[in-house]
Protein backbone atom coordinates (compact mmCIF):
# COMPACT_ATOMS: atom_id res chain seq x y z
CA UNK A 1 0.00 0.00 0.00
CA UNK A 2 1.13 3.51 -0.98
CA UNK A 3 1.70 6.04 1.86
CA UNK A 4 -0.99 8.12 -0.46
CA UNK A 5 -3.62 5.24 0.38
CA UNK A 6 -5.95 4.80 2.98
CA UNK A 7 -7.69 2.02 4.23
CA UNK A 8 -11.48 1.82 4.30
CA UNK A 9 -14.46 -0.08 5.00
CA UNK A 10 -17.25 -1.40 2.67
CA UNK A 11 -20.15 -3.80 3.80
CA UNK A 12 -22.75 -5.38 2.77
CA UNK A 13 -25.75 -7.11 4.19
CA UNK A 14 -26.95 -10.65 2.80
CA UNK A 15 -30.47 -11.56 3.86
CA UNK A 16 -31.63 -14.93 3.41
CA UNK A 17 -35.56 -15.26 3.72
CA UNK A 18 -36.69 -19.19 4.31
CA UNK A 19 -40.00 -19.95 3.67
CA UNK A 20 -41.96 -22.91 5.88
CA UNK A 21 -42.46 -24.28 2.79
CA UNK A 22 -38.50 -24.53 1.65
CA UNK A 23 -38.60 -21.99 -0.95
CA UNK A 24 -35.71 -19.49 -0.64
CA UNK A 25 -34.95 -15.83 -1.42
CA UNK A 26 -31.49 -14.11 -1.06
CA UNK A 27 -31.05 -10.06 -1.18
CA UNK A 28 -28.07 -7.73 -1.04
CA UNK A 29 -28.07 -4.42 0.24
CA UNK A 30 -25.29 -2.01 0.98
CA UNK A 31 -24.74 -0.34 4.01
CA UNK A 32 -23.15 2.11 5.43
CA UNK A 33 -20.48 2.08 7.91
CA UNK A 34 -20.60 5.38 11.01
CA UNK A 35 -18.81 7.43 12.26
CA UNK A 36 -18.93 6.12 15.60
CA UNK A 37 -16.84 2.89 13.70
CA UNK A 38 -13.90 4.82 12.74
CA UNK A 39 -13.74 6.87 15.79
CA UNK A 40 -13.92 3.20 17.89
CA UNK A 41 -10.64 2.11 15.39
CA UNK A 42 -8.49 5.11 16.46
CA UNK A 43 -9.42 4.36 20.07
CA UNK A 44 -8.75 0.96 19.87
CA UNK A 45 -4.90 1.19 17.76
CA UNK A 46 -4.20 4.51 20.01
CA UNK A 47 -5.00 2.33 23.79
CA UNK A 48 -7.88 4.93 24.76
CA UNK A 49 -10.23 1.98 25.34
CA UNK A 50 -10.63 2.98 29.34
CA UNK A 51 -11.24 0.02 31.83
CA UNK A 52 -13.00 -2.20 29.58
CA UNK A 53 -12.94 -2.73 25.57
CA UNK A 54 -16.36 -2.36 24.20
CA UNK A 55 -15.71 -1.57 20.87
CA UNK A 56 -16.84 -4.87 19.21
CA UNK A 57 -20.00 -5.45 17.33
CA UNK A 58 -22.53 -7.21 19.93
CA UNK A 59 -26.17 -7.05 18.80
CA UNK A 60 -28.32 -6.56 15.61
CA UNK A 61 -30.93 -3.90 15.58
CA UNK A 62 -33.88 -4.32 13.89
CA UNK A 63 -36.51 -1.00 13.28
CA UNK A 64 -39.92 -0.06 10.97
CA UNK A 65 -39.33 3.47 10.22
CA UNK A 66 -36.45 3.03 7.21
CA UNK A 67 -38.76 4.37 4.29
CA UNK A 68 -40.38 7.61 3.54
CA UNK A 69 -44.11 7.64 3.03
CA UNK A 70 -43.83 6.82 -0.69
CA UNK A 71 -41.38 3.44 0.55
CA UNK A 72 -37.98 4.98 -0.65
CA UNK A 73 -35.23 4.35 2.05
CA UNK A 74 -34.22 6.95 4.33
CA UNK A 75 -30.49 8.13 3.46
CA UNK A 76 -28.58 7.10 6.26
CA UNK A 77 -25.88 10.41 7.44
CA UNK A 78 -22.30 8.21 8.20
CA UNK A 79 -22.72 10.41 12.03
CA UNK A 80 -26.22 8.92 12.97
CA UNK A 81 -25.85 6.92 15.74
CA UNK A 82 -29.31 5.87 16.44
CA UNK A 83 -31.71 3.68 14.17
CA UNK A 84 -34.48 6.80 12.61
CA UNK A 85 -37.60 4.66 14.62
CA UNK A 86 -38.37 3.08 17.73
CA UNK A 87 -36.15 -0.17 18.14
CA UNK A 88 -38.65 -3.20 17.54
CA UNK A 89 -36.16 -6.13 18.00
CA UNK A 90 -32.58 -6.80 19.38
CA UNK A 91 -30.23 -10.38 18.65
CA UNK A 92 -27.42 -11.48 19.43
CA UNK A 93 -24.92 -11.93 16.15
CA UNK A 94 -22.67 -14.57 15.34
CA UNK A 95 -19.22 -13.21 14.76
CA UNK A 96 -16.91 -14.21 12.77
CA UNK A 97 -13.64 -13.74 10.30
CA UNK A 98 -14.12 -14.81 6.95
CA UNK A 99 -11.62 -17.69 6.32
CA UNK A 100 -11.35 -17.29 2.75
CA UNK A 101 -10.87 -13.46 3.59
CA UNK A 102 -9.28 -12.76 6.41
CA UNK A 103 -10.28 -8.70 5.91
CA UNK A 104 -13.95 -9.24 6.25
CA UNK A 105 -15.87 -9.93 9.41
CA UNK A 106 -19.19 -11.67 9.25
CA UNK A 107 -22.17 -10.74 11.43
CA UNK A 108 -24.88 -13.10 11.51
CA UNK A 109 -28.23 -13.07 12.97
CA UNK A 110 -31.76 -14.93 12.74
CA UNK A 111 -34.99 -13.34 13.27
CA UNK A 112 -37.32 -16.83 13.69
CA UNK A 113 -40.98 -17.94 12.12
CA UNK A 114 -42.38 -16.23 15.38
CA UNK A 115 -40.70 -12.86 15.73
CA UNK A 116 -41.67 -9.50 14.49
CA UNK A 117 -44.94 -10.78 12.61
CA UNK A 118 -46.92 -8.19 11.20
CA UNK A 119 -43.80 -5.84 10.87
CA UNK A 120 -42.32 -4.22 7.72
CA UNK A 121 -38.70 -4.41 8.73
CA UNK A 122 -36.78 -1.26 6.67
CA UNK A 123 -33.81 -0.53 9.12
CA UNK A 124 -30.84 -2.39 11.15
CA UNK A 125 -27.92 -1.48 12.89
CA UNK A 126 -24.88 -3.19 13.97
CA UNK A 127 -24.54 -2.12 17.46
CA UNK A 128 -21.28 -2.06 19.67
CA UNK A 129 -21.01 -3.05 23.18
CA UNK A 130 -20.72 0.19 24.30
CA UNK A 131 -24.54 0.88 22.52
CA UNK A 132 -22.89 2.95 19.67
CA UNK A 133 -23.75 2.00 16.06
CA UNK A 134 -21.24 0.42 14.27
CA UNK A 135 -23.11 0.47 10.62
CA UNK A 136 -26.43 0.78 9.82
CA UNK A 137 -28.60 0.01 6.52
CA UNK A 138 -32.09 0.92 5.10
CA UNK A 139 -34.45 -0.60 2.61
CA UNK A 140 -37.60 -1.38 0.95
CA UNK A 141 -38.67 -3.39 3.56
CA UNK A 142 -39.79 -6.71 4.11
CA UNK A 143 -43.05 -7.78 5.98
CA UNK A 144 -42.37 -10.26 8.58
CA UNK A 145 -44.98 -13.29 8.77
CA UNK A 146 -44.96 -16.64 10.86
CA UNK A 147 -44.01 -18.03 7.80
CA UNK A 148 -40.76 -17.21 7.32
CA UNK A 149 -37.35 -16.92 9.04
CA UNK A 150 -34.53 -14.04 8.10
CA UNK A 151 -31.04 -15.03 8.21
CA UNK A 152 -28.77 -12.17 8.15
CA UNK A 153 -25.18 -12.02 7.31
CA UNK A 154 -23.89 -8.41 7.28
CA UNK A 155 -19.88 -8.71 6.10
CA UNK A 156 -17.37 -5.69 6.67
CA UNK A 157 -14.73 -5.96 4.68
CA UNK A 158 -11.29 -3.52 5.22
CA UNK A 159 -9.28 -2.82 2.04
């Protein structure tokens, strides 16, 4: 790498929607990583972490109020910090480093058959331990019924 060059962080978020009845459906969407990120990376490489590290990637964040009234997706400001609606549901992730690519980190969580029914989701977060927002994505939305599951892979990749 050139001195000129910096290094910088793309993601994207996989959704996999199961059916009950075995059909599958795969989406990408791009997100788009805060500020609060970077600002936790010069922490972290400079030892200002405090008493306790808690700049890792924790919890998924799940919200309804992505879209404008016509359905387009919010634009998402890189120093939010905050999903733009009430927080309907919170999981634990899955982390880990992609063995193929040892850059990218991979994110995975599973909202089941019987969670958030009824719901258009349109907006997630990755949250940090220390309840900043790591990245955060919006989109058309999909409505949430008991019969399907959404598996969620969001991958960070550092270049």
């Amino acid at each position: 790498m050139e001195l000129n060059q910096t290094l910088s962080q793309h993601g994207e978020l996989e959704v996999l929607i199961e059916y009950i009845n075995g059909k599958k459906e795969r989406r990408y969407i791009p997100n788009t990583i805060l500020r609060t990120a970077k600002n936790a990376h010069a922490k972290s490489i400079t030892n200002q972490i405090g008493t306790e590290f808690e700049f890792f990637v924790d919890r998924m964040l799940f919200g309804t109020n992505g879209t404008t009234g016509d359905n387009t997706p919010r634009f998402v400001e890189d120093f939010r910090n905050g999903l733009f609606g009430p927080v309907l549901l919170v999981k634990p992730i899955i982390s880990s480093v992609n063995t193929d690519a040892q850059n990218q980190a991979i994110f995975t969580a599973v909202v089941v058959f019987d969670e958030g029914n009824g719901n258009v989701l349109n907006e997630m977060a990755l949250q940090m331990r220390n309840n900043d927002l790591y990245s955060m994505v919006t989109f058309g939305g999909i409505t949430k019924t008991s019969s399907m599951q959404l598996v969620f892979n969001w991958k960070i990749s550092i270049i």
